[in-house]
PDB file of N, CA and C in Angstrom:
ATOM      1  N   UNK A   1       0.847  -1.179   0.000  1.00  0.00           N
ATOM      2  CA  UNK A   1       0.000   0.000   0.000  1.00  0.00           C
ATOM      3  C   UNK A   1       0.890   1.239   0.000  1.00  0.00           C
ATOM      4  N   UNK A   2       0.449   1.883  -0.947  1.00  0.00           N
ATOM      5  CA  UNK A   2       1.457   3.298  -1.223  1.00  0.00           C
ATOM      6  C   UNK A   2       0.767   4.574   0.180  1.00  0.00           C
ATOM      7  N   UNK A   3       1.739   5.088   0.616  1.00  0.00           N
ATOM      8  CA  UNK A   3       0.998   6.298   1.308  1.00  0.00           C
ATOM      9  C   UNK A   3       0.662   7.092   0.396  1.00  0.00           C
ATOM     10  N   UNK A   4       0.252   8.224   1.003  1.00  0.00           N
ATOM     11  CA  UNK A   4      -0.630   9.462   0.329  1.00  0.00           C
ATOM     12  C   UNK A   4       0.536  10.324   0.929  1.00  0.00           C
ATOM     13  N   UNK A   5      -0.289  11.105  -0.372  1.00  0.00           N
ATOM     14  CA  UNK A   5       0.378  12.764   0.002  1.00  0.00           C
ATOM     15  C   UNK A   5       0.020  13.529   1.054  1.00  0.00           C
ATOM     16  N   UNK A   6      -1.030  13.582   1.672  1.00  0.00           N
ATOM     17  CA  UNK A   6      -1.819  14.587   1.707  1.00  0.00           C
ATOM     18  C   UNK A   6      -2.116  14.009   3.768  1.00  0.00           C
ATOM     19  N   UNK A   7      -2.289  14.872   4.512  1.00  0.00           N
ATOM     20  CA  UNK A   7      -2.378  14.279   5.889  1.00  0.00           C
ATOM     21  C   UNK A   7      -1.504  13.188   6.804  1.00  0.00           C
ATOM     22  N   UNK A   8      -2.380  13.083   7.775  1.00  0.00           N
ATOM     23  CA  UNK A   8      -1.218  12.131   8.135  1.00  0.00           C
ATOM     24  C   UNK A   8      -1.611  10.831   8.024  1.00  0.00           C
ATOM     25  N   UNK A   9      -0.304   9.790   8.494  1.00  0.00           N
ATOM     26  CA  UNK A   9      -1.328   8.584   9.136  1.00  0.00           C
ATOM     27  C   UNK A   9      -0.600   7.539  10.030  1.00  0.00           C
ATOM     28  N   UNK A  10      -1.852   6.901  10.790  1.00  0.00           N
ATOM     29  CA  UNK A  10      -0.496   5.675  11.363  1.00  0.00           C
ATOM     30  C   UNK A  10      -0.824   4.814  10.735  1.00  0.00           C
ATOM     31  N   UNK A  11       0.253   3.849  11.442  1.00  0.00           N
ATOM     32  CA  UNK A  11       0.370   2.675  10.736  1.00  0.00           C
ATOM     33  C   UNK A  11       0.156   1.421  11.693  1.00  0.00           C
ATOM     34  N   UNK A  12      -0.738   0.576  11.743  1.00  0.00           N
ATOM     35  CA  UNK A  12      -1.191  -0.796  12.525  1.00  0.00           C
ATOM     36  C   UNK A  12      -0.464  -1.483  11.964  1.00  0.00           C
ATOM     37  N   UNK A  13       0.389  -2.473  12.833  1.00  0.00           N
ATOM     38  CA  UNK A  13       1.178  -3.322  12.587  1.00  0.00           C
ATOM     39  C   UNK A  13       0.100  -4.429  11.958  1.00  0.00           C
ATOM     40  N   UNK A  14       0.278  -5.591  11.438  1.00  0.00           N
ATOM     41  CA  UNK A  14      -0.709  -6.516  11.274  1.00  0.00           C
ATOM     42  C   UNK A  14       0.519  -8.336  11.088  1.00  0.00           C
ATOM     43  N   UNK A  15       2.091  -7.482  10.991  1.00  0.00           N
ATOM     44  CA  UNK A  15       2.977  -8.677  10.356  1.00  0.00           C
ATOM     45  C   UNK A  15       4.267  -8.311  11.234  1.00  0.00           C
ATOM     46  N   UNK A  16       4.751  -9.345  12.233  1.00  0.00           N
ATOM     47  CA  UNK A  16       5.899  -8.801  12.580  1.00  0.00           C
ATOM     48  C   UNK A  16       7.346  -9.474  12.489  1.00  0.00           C
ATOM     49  N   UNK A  17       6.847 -10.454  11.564  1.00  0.00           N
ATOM     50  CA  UNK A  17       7.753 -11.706  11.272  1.00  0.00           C
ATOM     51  C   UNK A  17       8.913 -10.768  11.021  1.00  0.00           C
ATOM     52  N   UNK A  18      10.045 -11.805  11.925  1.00  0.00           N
ATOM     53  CA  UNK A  18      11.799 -11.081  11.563  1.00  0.00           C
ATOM     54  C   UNK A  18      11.737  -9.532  12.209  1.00  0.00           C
ATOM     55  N   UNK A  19      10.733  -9.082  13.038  1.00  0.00           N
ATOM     56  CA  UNK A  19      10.925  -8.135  13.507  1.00  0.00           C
ATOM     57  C   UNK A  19      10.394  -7.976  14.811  1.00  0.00           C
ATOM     58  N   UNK A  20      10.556  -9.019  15.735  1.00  0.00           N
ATOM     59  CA  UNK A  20       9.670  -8.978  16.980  1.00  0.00           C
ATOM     60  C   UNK A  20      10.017  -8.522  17.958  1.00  0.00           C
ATOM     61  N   UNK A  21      11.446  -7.317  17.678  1.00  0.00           N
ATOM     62  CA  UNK A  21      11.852  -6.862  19.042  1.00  0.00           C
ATOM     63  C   UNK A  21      11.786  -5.144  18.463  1.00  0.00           C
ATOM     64  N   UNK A  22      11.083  -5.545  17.471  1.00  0.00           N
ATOM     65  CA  UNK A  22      11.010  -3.995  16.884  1.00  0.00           C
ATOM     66  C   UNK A  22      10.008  -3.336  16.878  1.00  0.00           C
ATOM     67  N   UNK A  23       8.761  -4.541  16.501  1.00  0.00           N
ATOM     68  CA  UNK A  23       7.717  -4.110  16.478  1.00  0.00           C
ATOM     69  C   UNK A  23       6.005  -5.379  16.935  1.00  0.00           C
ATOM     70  N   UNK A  24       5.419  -4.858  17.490  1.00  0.00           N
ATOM     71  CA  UNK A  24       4.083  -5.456  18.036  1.00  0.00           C
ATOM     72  C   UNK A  24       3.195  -5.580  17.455  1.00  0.00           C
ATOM     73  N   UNK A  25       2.259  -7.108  16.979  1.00  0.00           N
ATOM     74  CA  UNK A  25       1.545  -6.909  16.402  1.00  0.00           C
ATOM     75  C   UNK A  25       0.235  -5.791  16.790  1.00  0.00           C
ATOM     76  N   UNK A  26      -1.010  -5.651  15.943  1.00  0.00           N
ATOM     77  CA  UNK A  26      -1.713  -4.339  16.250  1.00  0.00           C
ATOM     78  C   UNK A  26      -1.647  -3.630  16.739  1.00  0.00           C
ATOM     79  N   UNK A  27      -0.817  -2.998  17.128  1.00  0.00           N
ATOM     80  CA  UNK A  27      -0.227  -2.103  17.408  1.00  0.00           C
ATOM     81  C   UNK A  27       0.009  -0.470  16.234  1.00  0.00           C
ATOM     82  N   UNK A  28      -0.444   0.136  17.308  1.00  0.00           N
ATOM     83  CA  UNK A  28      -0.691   1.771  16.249  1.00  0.00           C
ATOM     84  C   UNK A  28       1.017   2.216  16.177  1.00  0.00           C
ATOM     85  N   UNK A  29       1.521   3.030  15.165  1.00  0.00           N
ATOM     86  CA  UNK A  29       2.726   3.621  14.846  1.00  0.00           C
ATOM     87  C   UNK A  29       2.731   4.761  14.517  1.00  0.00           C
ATOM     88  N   UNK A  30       3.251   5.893  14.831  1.00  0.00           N
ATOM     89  CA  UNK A  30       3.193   7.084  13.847  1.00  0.00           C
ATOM     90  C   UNK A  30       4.348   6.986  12.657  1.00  0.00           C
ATOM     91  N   UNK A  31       3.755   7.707  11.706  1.00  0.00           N
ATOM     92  CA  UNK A  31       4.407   7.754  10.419  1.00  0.00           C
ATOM     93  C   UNK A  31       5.134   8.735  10.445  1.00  0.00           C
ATOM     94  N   UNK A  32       6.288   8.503   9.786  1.00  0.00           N
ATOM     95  CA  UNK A  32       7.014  10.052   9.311  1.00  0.00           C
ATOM     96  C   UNK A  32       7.393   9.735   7.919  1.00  0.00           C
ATOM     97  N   UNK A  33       6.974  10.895   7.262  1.00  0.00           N
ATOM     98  CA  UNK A  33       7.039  11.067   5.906  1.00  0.00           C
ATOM     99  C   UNK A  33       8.517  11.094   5.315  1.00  0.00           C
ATOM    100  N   UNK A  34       8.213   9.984   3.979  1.00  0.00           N
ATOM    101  CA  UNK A  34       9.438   9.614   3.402  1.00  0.00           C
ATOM    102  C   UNK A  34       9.121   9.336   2.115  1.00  0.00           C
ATOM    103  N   UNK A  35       9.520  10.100   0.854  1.00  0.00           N
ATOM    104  CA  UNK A  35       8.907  10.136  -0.353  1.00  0.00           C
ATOM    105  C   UNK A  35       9.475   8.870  -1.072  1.00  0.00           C
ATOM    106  N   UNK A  36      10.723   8.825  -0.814  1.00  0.00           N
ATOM    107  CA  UNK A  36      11.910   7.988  -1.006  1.00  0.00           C
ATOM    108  C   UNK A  36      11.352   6.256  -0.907  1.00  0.00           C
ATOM    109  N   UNK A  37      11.118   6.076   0.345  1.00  0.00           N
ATOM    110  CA  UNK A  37      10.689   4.673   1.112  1.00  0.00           C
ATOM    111  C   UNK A  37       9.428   4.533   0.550  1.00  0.00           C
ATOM    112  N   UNK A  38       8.281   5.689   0.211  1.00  0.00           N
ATOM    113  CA  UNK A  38       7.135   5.052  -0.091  1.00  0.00           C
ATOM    114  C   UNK A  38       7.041   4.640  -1.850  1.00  0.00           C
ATOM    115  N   UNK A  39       8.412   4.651  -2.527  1.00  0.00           N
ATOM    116  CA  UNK A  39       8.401   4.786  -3.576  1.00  0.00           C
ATOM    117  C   UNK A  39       8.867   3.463  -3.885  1.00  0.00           C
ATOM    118  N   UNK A  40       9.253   3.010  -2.642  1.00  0.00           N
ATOM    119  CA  UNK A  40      10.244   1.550  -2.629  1.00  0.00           C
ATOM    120  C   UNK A  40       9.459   0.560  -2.011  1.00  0.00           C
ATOM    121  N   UNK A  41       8.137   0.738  -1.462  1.00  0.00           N
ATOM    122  CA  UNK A  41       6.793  -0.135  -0.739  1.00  0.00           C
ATOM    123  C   UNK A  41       7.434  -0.329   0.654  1.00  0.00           C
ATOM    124  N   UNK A  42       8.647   1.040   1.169  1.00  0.00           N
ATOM    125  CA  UNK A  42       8.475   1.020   2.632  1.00  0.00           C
ATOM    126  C   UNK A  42       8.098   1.883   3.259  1.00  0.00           C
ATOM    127  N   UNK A  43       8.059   1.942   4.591  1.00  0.00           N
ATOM    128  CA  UNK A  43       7.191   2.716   5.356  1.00  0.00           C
ATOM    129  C   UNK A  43       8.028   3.522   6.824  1.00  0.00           C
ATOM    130  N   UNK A  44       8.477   4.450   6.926  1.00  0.00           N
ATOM    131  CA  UNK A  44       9.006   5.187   8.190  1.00  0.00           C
ATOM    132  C   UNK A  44       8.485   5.565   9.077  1.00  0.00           C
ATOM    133  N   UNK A  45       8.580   4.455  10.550  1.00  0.00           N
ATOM    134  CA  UNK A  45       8.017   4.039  11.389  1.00  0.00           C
ATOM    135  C   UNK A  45       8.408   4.695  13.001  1.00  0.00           C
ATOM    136  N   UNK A  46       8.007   5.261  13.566  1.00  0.00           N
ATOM    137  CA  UNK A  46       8.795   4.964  15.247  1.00  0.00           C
ATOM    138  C   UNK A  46       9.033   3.339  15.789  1.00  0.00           C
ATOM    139  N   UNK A  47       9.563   2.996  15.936  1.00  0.00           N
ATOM    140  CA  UNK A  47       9.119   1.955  16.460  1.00  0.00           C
ATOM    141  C   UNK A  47       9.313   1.715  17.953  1.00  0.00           C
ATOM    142  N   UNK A  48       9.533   0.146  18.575  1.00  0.00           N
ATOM    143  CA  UNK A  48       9.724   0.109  20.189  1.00  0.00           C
ATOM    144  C   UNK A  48      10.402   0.329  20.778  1.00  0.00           C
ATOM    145  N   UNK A  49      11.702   0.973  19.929  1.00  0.00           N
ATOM    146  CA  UNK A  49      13.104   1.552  20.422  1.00  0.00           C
ATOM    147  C   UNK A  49      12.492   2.901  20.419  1.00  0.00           C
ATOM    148  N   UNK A  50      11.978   3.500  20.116  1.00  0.00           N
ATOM    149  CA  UNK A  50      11.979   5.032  20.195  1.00  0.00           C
ATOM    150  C   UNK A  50      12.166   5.522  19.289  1.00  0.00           C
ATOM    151  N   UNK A  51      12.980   5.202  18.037  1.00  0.00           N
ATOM    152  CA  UNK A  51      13.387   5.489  16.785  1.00  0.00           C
ATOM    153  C   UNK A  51      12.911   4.776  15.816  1.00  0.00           C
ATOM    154  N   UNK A  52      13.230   6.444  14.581  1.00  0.00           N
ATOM    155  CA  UNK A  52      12.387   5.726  13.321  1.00  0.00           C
ATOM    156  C   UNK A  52      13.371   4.973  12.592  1.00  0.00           C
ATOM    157  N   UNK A  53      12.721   3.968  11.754  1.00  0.00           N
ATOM    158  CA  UNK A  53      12.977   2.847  10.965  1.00  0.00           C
ATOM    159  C   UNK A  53      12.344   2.729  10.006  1.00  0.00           C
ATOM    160  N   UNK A  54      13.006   2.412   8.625  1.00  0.00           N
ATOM    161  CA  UNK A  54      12.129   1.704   7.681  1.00  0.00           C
ATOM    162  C   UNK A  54      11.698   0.005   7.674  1.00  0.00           C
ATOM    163  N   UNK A  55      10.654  -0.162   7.439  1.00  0.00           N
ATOM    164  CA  UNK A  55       9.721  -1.244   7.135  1.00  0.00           C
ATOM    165  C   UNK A  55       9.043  -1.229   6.200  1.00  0.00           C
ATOM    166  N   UNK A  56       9.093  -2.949   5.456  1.00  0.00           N
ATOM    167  CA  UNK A  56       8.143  -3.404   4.462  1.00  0.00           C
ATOM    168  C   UNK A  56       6.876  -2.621   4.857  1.00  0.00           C
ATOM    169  N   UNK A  57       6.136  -2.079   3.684  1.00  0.00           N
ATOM    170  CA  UNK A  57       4.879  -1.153   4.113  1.00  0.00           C
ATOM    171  C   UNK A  57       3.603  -2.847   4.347  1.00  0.00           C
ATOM    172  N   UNK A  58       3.990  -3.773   3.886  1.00  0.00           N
ATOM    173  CA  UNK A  58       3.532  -5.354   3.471  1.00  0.00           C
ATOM    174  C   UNK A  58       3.132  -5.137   5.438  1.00  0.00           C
ATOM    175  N   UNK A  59       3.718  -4.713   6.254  1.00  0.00           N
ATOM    176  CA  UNK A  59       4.014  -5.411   7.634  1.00  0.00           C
ATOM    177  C   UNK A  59       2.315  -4.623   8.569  1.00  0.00           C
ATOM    178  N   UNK A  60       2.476  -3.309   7.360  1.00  0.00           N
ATOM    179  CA  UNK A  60       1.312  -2.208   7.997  1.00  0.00           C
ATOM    180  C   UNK A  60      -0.099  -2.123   7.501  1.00  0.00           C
ATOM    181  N   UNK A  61      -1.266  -1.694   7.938  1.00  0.00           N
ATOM    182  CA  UNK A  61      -2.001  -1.332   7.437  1.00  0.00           C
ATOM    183  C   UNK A  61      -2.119   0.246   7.739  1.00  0.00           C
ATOM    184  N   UNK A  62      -1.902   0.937   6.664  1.00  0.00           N
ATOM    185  CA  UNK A  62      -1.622   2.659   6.747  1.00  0.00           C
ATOM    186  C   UNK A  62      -2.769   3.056   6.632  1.00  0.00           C
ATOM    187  N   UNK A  63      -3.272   4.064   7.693  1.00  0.00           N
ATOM    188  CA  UNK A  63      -4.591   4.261   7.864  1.00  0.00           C
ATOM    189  C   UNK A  63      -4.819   6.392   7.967  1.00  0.00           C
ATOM    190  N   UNK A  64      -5.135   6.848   6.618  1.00  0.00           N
ATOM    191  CA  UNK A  64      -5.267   8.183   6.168  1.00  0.00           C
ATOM    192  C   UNK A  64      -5.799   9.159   7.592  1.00  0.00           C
ATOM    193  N   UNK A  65      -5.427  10.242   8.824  1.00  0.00           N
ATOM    194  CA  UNK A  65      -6.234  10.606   9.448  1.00  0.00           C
ATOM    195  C   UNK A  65      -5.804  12.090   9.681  1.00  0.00           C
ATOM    196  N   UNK A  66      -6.721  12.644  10.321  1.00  0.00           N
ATOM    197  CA  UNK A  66      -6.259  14.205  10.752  1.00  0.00           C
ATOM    198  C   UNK A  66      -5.046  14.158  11.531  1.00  0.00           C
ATOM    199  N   UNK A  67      -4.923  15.030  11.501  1.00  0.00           N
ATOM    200  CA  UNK A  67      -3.796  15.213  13.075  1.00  0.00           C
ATOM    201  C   UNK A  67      -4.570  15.166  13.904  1.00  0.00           C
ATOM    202  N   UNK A  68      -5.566  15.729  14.338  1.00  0.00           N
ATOM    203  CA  UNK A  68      -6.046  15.993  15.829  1.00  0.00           C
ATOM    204  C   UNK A  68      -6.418  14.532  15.910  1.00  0.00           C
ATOM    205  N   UNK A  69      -6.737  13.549  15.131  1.00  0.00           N
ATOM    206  CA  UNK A  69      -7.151  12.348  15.826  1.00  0.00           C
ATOM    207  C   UNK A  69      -5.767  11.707  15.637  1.00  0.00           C
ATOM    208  N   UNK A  70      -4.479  11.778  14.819  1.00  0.00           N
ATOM    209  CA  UNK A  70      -3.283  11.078  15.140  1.00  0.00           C
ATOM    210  C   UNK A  70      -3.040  11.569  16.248  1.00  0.00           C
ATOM    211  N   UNK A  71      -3.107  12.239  17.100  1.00  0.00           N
ATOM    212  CA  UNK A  71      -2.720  12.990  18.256  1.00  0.00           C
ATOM    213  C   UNK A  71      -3.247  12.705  19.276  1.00  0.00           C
ATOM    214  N   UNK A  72      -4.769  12.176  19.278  1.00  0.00           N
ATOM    215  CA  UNK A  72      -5.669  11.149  20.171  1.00  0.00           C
ATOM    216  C   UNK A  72      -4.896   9.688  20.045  1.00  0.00           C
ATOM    217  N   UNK A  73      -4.653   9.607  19.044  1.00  0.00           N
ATOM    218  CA  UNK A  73      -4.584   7.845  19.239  1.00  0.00           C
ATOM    219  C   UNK A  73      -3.143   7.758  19.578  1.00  0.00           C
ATOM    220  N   UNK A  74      -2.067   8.463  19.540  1.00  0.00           N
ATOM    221  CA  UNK A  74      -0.634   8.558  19.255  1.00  0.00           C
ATOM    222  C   UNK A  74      -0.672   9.174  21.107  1.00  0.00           C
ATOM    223  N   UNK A  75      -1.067   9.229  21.563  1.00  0.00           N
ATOM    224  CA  UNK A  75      -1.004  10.232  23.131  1.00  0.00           C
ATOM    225  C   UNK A  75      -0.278   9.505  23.847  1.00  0.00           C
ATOM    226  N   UNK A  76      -0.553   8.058  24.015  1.00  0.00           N
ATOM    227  CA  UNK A  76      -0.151   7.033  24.610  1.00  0.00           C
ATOM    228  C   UNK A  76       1.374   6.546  24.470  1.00  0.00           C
ATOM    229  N   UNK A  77       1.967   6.922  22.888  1.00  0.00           N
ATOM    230  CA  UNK A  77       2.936   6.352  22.851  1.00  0.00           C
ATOM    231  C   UNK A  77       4.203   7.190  22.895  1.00  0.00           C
ATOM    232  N   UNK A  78       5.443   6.523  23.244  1.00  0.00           N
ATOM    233  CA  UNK A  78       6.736   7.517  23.529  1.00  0.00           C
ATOM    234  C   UNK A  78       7.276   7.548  22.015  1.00  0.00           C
ATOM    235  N   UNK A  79       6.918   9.016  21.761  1.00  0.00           N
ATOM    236  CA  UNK A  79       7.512   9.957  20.007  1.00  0.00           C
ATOM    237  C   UNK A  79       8.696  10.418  20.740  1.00  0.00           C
TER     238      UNK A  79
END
C-alpha cells in the first residue's frame, strides 16, 4: 500500500515476522514522511526503540487521518 500525500497517518502493525523486538503486532505507529521509502513499498516508522525505521509497508495497514485524531490515538505512545 502506497501512502498518500496529503495528511497524516499511522500505521497498525498486522505482520511482525523477523521483527519482533522492533515491532508489536496491532499495534498503532506514527508515520514520518518519506517520499523515497514510499516509492520503494516502505514505510518510516517509530518503532519500540523510540526510533524511526524503515519497514516493508507489506508489515502495515496505513490508515489516512487528521492530526487531531493522530494525536488522540498517538497520546499514549513515547515519540
Amino acid at each position: 500500500m502506497k501512502q498518500q500525500d496529503t495528511g497524516s497517518l499511522i500505521a497498525i502493525c498486522i505482520d511482525n515476522t523477523d521483527y519482533e523486538m522492533s515491532l508489536e503486532r496491532r499495534k498503532v505507529y506514527p508515520v514520518l514522511p518519506d517520499e523515497a521509502a514510499a516509492r520503494s513499498d516502505y514505510v518510516r516508522v517509530i518503532d519500540e526503540t523510540g526510533e524511526d525505521y524503515l519497514f516493508p509497508a507489506s508489515l502495515f495497514i496505513l490508515v489516512p487521518v487528521t492530526r487531531d485524531v493522530e494525536a488522540a490515538v498517538l497520546a499514549g505512545t513515547h515519540i
